[in-house]
Protein backbone atom coordinates (compact mmCIF):
# COMPACT_ATOMS: atom_id res chain seq x y z
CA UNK A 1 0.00 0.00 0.00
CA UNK A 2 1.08 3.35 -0.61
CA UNK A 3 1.81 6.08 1.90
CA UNK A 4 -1.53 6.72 4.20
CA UNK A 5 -2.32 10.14 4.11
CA UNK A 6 -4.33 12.89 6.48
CA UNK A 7 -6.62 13.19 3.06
CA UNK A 8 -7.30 9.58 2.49
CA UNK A 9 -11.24 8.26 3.37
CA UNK A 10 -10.80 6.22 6.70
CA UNK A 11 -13.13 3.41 4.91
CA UNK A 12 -10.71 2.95 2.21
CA UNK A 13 -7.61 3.04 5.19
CA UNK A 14 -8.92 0.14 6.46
CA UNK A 15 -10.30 -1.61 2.57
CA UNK A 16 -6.77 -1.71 1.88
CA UNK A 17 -5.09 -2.47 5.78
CA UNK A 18 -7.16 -4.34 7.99
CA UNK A 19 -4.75 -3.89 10.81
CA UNK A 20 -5.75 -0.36 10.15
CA UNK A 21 -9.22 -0.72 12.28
CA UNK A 22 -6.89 -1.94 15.59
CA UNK A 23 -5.18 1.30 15.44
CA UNK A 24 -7.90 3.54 14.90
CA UNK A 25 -9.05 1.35 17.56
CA UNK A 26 -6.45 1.62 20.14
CA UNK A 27 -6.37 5.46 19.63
CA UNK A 28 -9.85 5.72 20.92
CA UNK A 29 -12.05 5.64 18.11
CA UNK A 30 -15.19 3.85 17.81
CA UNK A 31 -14.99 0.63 15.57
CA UNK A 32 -15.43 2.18 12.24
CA UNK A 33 -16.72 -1.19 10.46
CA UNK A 34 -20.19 -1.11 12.01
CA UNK A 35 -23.31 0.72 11.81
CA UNK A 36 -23.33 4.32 11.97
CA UNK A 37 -19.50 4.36 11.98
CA UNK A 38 -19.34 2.36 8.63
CA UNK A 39 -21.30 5.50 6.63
CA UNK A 40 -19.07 8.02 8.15
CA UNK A 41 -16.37 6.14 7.83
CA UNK A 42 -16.72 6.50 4.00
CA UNK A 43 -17.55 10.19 4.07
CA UNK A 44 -14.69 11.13 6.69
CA UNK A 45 -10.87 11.58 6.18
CA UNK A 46 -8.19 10.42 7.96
CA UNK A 47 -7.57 14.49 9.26
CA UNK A 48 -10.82 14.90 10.00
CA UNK A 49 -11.04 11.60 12.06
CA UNK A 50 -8.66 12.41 14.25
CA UNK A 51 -10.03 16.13 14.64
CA UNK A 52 -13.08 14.48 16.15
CA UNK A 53 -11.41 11.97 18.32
CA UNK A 54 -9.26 14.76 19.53
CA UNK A 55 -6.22 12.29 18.44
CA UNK A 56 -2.79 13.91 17.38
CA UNK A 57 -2.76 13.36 13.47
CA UNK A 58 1.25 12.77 13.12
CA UNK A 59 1.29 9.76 15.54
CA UNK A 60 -1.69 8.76 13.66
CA UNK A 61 -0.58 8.73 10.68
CA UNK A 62 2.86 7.04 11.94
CA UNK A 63 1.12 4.32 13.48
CA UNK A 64 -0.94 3.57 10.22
CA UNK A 65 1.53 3.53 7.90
CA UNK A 66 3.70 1.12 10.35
CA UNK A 67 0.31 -0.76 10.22
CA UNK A 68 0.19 -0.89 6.20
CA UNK A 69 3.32 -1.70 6.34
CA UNK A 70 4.15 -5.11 8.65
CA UNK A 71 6.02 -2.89 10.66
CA UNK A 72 5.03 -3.79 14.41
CA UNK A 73 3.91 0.24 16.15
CA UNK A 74 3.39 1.17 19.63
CA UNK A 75 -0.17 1.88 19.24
CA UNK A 76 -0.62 3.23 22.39
């Protein structure tokens, strides 16, 4: 997978990295595969994600990319 990006749709994040949903898990968001999460999953960035989970976007973004990539990240 290419580089994940602030501008990327979190739905398509985690189409193309599972492992993505355990991050955006272990930073505190809700579990963006079900219900009402799904839909705004689709509609809602990466940028704006973390904006409304009041989550620092760098670490974010470091942790996901670790994520796409095999690399093992301290998700904390």
């Amino acid at each position: 997978m290419d580089q994940i990006t602030g501008d990327m749709k979190v739905a398509e994040v985690i189409h193309r990295c599972p492992a993505a949903a355990d991050v955006f898990l272990a930073r505190g968001c809700p579990d963006m595969r079900r219900g009402f999460f799904n839909l705004m999953a689709r509609l809602m960035s990466v940028r704006n994600a973390a904006r409304v989970h009041k989550i620092e976007l760098g670490p974010l973004l470091e942790d996901l990319n670790k994520a796409a990539h095999g690399v093992a990240g301290r998700q904390q």
